[in-house]
Protein backbone atom coordinates (compact mmCIF):
# COMPACT_ATOMS: atom_id res chain seq x y z
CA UNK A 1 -13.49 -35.15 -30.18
CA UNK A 2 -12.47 -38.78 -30.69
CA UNK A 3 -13.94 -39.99 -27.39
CA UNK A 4 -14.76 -43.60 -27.36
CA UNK A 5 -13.31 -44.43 -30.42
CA UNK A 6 -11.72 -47.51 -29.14
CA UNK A 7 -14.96 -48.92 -27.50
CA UNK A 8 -15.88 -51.37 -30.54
CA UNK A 9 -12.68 -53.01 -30.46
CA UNK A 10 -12.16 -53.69 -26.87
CA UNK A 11 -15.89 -54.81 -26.76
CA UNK A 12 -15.39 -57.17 -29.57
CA UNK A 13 -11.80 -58.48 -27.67
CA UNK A 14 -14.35 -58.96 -24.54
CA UNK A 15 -16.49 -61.03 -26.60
CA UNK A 16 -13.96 -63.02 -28.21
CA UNK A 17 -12.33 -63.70 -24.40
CA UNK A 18 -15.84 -64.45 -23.66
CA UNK A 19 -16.27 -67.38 -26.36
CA UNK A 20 -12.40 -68.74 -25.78
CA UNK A 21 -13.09 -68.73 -21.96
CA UNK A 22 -15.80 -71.13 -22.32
CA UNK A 23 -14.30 -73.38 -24.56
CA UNK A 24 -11.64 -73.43 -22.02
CA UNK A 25 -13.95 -74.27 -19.49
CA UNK A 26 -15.71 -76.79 -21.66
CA UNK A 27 -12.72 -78.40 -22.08
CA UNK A 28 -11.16 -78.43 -18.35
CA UNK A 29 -14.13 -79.54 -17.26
CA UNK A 30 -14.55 -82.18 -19.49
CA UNK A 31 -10.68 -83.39 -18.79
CA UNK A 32 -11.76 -82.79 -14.85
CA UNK A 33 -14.86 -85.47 -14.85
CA UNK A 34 -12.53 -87.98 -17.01
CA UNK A 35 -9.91 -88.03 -14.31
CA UNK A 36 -12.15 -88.60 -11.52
CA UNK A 37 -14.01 -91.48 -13.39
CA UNK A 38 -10.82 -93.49 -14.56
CA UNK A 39 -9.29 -92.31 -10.96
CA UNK A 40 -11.13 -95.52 -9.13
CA UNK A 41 -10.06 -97.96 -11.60
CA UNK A 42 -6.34 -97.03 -12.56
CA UNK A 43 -4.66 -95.46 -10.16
CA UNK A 44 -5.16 -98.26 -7.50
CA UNK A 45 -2.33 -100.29 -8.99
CA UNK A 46 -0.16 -97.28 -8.79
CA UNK A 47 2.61 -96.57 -7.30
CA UNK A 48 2.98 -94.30 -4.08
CA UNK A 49 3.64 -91.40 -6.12
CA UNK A 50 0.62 -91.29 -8.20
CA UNK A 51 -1.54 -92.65 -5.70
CA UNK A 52 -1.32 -89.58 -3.63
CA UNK A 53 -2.47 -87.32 -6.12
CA UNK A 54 -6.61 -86.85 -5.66
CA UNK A 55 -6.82 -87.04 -9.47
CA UNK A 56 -5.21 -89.62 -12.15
CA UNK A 57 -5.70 -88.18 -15.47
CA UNK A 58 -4.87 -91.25 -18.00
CA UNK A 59 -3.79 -89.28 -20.85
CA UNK A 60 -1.44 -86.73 -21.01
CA UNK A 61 1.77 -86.95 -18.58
CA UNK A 62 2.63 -85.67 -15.35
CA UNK A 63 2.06 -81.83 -16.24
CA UNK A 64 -1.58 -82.58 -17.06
CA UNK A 65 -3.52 -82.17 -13.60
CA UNK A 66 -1.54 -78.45 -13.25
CA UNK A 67 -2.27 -77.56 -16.41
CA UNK A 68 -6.07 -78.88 -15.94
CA UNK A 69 -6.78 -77.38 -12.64
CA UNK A 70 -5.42 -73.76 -13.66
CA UNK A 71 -6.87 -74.09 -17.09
CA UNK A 72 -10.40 -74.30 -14.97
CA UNK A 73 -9.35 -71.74 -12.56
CA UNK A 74 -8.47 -69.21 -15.18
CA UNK A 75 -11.16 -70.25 -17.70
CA UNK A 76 -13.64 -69.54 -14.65
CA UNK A 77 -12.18 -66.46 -13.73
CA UNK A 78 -11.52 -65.22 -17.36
CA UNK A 79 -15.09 -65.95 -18.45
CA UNK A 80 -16.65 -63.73 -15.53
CA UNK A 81 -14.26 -61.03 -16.38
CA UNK A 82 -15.23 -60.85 -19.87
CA UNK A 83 -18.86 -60.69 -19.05
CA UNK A 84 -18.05 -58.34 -16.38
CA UNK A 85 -15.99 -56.36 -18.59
CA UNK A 86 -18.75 -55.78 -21.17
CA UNK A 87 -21.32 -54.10 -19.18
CA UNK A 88 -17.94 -51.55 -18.14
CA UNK A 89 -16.50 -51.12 -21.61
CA UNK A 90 -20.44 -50.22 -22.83
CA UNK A 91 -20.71 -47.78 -20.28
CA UNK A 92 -17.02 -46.11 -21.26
CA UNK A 93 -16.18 -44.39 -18.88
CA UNK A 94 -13.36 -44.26 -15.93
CA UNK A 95 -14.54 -45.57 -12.94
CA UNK A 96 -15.68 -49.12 -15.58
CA UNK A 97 -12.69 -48.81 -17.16
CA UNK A 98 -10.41 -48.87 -14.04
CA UNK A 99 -12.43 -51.90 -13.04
CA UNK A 100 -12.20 -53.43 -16.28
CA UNK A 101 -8.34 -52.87 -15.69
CA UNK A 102 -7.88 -54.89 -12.55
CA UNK A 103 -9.75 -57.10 -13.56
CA UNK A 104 -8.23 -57.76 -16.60
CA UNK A 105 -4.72 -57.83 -15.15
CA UNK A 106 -5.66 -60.93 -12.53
CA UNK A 107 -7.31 -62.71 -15.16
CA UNK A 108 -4.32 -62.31 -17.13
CA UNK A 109 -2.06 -63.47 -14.98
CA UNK A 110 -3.80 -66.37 -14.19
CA UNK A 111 -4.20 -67.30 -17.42
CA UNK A 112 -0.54 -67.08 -17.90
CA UNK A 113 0.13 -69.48 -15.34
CA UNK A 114 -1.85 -71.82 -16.99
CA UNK A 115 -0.51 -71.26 -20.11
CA UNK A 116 3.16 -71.76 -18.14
CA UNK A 117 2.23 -75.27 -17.45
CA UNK A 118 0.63 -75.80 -20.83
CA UNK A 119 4.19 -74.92 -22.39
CA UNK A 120 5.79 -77.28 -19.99
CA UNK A 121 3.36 -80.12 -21.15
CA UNK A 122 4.18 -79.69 -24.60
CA UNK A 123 7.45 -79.43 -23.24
CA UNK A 124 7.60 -82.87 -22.12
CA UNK A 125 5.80 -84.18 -24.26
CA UNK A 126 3.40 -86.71 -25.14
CA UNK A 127 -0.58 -85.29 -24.90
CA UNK A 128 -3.83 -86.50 -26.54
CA UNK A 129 -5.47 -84.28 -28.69
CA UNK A 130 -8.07 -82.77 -26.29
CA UNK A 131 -5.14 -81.54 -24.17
CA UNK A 132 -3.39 -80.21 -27.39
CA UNK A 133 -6.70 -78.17 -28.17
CA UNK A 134 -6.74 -77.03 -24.41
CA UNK A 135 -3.00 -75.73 -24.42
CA UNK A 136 -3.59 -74.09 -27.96
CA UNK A 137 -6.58 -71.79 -26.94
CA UNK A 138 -4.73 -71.50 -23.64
CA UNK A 139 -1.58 -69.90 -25.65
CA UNK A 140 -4.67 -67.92 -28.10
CA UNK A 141 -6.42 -66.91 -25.08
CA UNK A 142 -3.27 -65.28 -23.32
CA UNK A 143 -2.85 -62.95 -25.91
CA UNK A 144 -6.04 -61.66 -26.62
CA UNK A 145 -6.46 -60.87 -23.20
CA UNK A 146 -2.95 -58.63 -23.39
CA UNK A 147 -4.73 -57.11 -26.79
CA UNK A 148 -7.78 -56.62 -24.59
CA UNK A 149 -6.04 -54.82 -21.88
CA UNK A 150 -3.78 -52.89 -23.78
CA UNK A 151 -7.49 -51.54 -25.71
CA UNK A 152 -9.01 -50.65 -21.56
CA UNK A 153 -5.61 -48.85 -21.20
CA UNK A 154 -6.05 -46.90 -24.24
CA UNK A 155 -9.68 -46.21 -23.83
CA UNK A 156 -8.76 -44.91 -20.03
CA UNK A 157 -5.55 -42.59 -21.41
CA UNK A 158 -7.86 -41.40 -24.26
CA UNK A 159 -10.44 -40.10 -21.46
CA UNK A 160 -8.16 -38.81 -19.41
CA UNK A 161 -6.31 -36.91 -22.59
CA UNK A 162 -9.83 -35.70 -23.07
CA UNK A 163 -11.35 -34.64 -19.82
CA UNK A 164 -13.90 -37.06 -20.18
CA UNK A 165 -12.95 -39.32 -17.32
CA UNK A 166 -13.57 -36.90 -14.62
CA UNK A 167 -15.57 -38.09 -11.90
């Protein structure tokens, strides 16, 4: 029987969500702390617009808090997924693999919403090079988690093709 012959893969696409999630949160975290420093000193001769906003983030342009923000929210998310989703992809077997699943899917989604606002960013246009790196992994990060779901969907049809997922 070929049972668990996708487990390597999926638990090396974990891993590698594991590493780009971090960076992601490295990153957001580092553009979240910059903001709120340079927030006392230049937004107070603002405008009403940009005064309202909690955060002024003085590089980038007016996509930059979204993109920031989610970027945190789905790095955060993403990297206890991954984590999570090793210990179910070593045990292999449905129950983990369903969890795996969900988990997956809301992680992905999230990070595609980030990754929405990172397009848009580029889309408009001007960004310094820490946001560039952000919206890059961000646009990495999106598909690796599709390859890693795509391997917990195979693993979970190749156990139930087997009779090895039975509770």
């Amino acid at each position: 029987m070929a049972t668990g012959a996708g487990q390597p893969a999926t638990f090396f696409l974990f891993f590698v969500n594991l590493v780009l999630y971090l960076v992601v949160i490295i990153i957001a975290s580092w553009a979240v702390n910059h903001g709120i420093e340079k927030t006392h000193e230049q937004a107070s001769v603002l405008s009403i617009p940009a005064r309202i906003f909690p955060i002024y983030y003085p590089f980038g342009n007016m996509a930059t808090g979204y993109v920031v923000i989610l970027s945190l929210l789905a790095g955060v998310v993403g990297f206890t997924t991954s984590a999570i989703g090793i210990g179910n992809v070593s045990r292999w077997n449905a129950p983990n693999l369903y969890a795996a699943s969900a988990s997956s899917l809301i992680t992905w989604s999230l990070t595609l919403l980030a990754m929405g606002f990172a397009c848009k960013e580029i889309d408009i246009g001007w960004s310094g090079s820490t946001m560039r790196a952000l919206e890059i992994i961000l646009i990495i990060v999106s598909g690796t988690q599709l390859f890693s779901m795509i391997a917990i969907h195979a693993g979970i049809e190749e156990l139930l093709r087997y009779g090895a997922g039975r509770v």
